[in-house]
C-alpha atoms as a PDB file:
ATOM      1  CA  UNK A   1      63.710 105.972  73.884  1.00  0.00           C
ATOM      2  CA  UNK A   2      62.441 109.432  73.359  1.00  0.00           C
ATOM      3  CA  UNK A   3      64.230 112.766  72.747  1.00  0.00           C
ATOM      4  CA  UNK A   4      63.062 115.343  75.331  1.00  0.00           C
ATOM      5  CA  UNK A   5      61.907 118.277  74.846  1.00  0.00           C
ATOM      6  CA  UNK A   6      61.275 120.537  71.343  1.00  0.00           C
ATOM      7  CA  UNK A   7      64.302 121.684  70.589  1.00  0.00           C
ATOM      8  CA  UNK A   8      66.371 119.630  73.289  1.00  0.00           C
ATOM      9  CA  UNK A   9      69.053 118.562  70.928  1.00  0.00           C
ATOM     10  CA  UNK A  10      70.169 114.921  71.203  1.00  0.00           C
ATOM     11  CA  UNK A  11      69.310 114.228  74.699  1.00  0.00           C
ATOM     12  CA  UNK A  12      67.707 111.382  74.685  1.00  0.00           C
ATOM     13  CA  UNK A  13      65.627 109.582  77.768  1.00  0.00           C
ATOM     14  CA  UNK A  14      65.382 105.800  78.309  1.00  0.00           C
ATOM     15  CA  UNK A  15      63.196 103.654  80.347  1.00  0.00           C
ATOM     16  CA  UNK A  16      62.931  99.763  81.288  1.00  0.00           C
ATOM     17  CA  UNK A  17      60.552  97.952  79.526  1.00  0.00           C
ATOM     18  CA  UNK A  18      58.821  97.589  82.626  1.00  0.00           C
ATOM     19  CA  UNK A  19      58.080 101.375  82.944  1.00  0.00           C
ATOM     20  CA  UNK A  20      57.425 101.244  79.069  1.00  0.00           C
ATOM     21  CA  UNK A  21      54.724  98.244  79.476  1.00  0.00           C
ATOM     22  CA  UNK A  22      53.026  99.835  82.801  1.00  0.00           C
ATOM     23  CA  UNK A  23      52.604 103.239  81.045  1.00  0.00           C
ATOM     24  CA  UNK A  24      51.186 101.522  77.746  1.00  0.00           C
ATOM     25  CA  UNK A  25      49.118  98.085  78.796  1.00  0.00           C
ATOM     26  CA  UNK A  26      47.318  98.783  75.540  1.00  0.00           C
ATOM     27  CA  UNK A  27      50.199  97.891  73.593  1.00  0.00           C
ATOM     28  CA  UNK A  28      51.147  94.388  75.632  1.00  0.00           C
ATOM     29  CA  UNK A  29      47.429  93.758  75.480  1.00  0.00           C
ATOM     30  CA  UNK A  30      46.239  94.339  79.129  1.00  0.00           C
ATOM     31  CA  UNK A  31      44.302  97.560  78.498  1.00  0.00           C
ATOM     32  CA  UNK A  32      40.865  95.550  79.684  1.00  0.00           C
ATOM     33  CA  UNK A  33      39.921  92.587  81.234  1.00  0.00           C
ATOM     34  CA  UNK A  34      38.569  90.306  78.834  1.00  0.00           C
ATOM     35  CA  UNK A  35      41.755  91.270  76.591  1.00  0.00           C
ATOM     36  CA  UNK A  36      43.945  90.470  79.418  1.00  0.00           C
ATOM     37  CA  UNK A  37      41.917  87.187  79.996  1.00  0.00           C
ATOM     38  CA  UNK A  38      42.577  86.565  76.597  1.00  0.00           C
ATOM     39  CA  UNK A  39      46.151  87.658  76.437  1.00  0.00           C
ATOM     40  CA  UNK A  40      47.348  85.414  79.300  1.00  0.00           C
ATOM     41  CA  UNK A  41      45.703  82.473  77.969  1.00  0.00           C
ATOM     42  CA  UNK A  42      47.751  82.930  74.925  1.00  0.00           C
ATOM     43  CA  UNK A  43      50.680  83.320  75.603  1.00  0.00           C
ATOM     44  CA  UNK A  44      50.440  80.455  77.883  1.00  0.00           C
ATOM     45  CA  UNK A  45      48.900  78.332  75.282  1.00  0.00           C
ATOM     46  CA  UNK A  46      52.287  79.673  72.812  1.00  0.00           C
ATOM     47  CA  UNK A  47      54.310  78.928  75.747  1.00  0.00           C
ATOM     48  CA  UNK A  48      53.491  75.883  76.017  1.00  0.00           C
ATOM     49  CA  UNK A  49      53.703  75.101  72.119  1.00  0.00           C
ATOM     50  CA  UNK A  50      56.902  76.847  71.678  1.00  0.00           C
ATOM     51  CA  UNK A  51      58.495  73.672  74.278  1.00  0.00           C
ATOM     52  CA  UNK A  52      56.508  71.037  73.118  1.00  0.00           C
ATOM     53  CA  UNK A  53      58.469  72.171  69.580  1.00  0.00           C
ATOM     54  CA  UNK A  54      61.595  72.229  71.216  1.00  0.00           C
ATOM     55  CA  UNK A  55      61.356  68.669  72.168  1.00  0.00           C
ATOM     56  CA  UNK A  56      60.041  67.813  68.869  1.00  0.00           C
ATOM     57  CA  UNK A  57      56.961  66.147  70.619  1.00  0.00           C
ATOM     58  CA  UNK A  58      53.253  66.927  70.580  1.00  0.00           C
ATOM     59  CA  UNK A  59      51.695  67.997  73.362  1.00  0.00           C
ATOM     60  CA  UNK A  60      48.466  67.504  75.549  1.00  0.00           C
ATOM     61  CA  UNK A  61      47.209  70.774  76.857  1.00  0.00           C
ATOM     62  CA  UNK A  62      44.670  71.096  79.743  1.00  0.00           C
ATOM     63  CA  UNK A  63      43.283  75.139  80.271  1.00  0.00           C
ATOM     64  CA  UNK A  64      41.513  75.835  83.482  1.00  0.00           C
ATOM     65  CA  UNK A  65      39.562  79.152  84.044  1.00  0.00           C
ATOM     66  CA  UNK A  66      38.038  79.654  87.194  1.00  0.00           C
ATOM     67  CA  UNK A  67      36.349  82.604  88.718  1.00  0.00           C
ATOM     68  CA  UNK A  68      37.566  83.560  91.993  1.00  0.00           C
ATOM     69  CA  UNK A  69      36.704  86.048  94.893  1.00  0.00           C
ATOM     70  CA  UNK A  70      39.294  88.224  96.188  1.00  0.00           C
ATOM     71  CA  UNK A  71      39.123  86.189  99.270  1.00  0.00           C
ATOM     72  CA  UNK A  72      40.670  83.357  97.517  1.00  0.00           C
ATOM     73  CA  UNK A  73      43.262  85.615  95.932  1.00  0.00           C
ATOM     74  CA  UNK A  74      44.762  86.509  98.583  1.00  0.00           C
ATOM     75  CA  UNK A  75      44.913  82.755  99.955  1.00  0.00           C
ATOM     76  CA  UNK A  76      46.791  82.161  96.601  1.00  0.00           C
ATOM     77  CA  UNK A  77      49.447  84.648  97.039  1.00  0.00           C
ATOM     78  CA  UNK A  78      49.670  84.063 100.944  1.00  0.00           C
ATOM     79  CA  UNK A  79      47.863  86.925 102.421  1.00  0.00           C
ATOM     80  CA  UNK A  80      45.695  87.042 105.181  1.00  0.00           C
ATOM     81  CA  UNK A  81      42.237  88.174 104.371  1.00  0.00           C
ATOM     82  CA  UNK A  82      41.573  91.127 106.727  1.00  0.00           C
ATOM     83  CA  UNK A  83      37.899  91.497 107.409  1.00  0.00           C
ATOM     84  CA  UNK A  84      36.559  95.394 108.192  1.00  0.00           C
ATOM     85  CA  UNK A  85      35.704  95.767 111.165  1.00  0.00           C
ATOM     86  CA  UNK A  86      33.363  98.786 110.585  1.00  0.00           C
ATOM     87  CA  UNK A  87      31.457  98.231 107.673  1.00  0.00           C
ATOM     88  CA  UNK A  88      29.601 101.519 108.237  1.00  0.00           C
ATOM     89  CA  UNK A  89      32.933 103.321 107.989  1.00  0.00           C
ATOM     90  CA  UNK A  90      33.256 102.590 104.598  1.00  0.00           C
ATOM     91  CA  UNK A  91      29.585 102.987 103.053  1.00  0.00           C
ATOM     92  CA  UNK A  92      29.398 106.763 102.456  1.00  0.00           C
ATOM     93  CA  UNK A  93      30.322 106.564  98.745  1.00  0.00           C
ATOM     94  CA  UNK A  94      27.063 107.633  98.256  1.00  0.00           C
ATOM     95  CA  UNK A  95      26.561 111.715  99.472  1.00  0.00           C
ATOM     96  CA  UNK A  96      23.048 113.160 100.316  1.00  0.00           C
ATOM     97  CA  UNK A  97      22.732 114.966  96.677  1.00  0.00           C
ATOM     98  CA  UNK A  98      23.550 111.486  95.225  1.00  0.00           C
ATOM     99  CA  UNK A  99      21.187 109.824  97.243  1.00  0.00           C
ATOM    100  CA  UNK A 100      18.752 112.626  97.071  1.00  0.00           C
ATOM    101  CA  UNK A 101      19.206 112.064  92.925  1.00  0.00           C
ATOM    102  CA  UNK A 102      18.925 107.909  93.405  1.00  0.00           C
ATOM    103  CA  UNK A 103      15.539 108.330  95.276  1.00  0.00           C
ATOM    104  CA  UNK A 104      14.257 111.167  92.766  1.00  0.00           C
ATOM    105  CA  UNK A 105      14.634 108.600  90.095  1.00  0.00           C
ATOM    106  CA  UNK A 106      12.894 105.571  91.309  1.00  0.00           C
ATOM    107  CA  UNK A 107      10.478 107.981  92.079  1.00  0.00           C
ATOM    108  CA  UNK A 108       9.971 108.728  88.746  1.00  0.00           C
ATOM    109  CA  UNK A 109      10.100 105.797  87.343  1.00  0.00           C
ATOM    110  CA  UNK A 110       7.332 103.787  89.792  1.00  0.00           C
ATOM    111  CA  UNK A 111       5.351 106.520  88.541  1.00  0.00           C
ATOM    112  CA  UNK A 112       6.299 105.777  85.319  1.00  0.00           C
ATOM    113  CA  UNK A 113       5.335 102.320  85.436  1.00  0.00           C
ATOM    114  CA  UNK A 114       2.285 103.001  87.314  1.00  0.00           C
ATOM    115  CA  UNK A 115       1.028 105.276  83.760  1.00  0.00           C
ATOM    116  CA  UNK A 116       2.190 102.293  81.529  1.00  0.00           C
ATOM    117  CA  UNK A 117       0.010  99.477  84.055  1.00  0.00           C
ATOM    118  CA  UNK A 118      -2.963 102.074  83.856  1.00  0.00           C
ATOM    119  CA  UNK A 119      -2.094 102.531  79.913  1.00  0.00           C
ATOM    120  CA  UNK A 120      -1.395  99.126  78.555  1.00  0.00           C
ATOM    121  CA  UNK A 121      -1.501  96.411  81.152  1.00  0.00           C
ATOM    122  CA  UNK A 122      -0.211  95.094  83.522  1.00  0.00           C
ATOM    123  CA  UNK A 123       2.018  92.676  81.569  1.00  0.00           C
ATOM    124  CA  UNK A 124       3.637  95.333  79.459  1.00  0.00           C
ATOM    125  CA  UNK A 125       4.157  97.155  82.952  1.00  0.00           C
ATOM    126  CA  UNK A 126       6.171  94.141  84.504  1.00  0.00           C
ATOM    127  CA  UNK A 127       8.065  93.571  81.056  1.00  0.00           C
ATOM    128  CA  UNK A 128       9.279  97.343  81.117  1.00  0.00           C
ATOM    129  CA  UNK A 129      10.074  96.914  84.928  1.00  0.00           C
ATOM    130  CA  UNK A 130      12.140  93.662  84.403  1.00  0.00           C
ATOM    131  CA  UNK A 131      14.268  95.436  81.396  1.00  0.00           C
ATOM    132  CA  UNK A 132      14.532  98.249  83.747  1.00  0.00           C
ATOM    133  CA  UNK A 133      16.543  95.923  86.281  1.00  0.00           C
ATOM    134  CA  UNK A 134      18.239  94.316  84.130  1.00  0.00           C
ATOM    135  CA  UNK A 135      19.405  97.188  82.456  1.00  0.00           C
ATOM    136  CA  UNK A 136      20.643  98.783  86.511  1.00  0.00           C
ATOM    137  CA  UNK A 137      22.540  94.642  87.268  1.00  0.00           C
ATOM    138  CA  UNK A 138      24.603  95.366  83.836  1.00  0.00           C
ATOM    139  CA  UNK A 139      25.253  98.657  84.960  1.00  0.00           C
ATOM    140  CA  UNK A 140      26.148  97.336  88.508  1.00  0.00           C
ATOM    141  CA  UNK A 141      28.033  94.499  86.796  1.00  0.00           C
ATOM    142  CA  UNK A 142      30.184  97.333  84.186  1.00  0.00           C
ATOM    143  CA  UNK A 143      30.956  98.928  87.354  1.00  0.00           C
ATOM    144  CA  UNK A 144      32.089  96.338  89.481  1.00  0.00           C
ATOM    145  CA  UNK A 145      34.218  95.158  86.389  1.00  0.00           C
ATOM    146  CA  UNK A 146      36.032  98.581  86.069  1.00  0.00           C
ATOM    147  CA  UNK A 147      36.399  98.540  89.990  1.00  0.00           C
ATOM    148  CA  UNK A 148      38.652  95.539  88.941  1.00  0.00           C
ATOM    149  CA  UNK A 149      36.848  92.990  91.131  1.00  0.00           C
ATOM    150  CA  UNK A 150      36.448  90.355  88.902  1.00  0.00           C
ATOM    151  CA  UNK A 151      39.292  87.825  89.546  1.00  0.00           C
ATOM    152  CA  UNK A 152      40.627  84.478  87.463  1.00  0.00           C
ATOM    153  CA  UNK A 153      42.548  81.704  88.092  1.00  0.00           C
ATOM    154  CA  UNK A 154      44.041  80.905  84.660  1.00  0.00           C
ATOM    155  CA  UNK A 155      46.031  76.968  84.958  1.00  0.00           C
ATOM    156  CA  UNK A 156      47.606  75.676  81.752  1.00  0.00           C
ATOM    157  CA  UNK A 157      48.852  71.850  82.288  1.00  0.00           C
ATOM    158  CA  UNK A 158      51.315  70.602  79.586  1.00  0.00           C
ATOM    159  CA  UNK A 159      51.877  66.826  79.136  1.00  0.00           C
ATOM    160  CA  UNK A 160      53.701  65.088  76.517  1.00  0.00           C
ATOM    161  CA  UNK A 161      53.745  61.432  75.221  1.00  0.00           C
ATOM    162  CA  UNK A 162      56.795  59.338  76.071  1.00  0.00           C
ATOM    163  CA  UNK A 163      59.472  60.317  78.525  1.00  0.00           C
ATOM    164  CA  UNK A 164      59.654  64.329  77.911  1.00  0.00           C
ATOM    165  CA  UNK A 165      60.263  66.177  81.118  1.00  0.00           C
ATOM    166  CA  UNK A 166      59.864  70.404  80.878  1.00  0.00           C
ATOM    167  CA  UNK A 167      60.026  72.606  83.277  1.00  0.00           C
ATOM    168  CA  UNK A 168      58.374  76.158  83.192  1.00  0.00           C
END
């Protein structure tokens, strides 16, 4: 709860803890995703721990990560996977200045490499030209992780010795 406004007296606004959570993932620990990777795995893993005390038993604990495409996903939660018809439709993210920019730069920097072959060698050439793509796949990589493509399949088994049945 917040009061609203400066000098708004006592009125005072409320929201779930849904709409408080949403508005501040930071807080709940889902602000990126290896924190929220990390988050859900713990409280699972407490979860999990919290029962097996209830019981007064010890538990075995099996985590599963696995990587999966969007594709699969949407298998998981039932949806169909809809394939674009029209790929073309949907590659303009790049405009003319953009590209104009892109091509500018690996213009400069064949040139670049070109001076450094002529300079130093060849081998210094192809080391500075293999740091240079690695250095554009993490940048690909960062962006396809803040595009939120990266997907996880996060399974936590619990088991117990002797005849403990839980439910989750």
């Amino acid at each position: 709860m917040s009061k609203a406004g400066k000098g708004g007296g006592d009125k005072l606004q409320q929201k779930s803890p849904a709409e408080f959570f949403a508005e501040n993932k930071n807080i709940a620990g889902f602000d990126n995703p290896g924190k929220c990777l990390y988050t859900t795995i713990r409280e699972l893993v407490e979860n999990a721990l919290d029962s097996a005390e209830s019981i007064s038993t010890l538990p075995l604990v099996e985590i599963t990560i696995e990587e999966i495409s969007k594709a699969h996903l949407n298998q998981l939660r039932g949806l169909d996977n809809h394939e674009r018809v029209d790929e073309e439709l949907y590659n303009d993210f790049e405009n003319e200045d953009a590209k104009k920019k892109r091509l500018a730069k690996e213009a400069r920097d064949k040139e670049r490499l070109e001076k450094l072959a002529a300079k130093k060698g060849e081998a210094v050439a192809a080391a500075a030209a293999a740091e240079q793509q690695r250095k554009a796949a993490d940048g690909r990589r960062g962006a396809a992780a803040a595009r939120g493509t990266l997907f996880y399949k996060v399974t936590v088994k619990v088991g117990f010795e002797g005849p403990a049945v839980l439910a989750f």
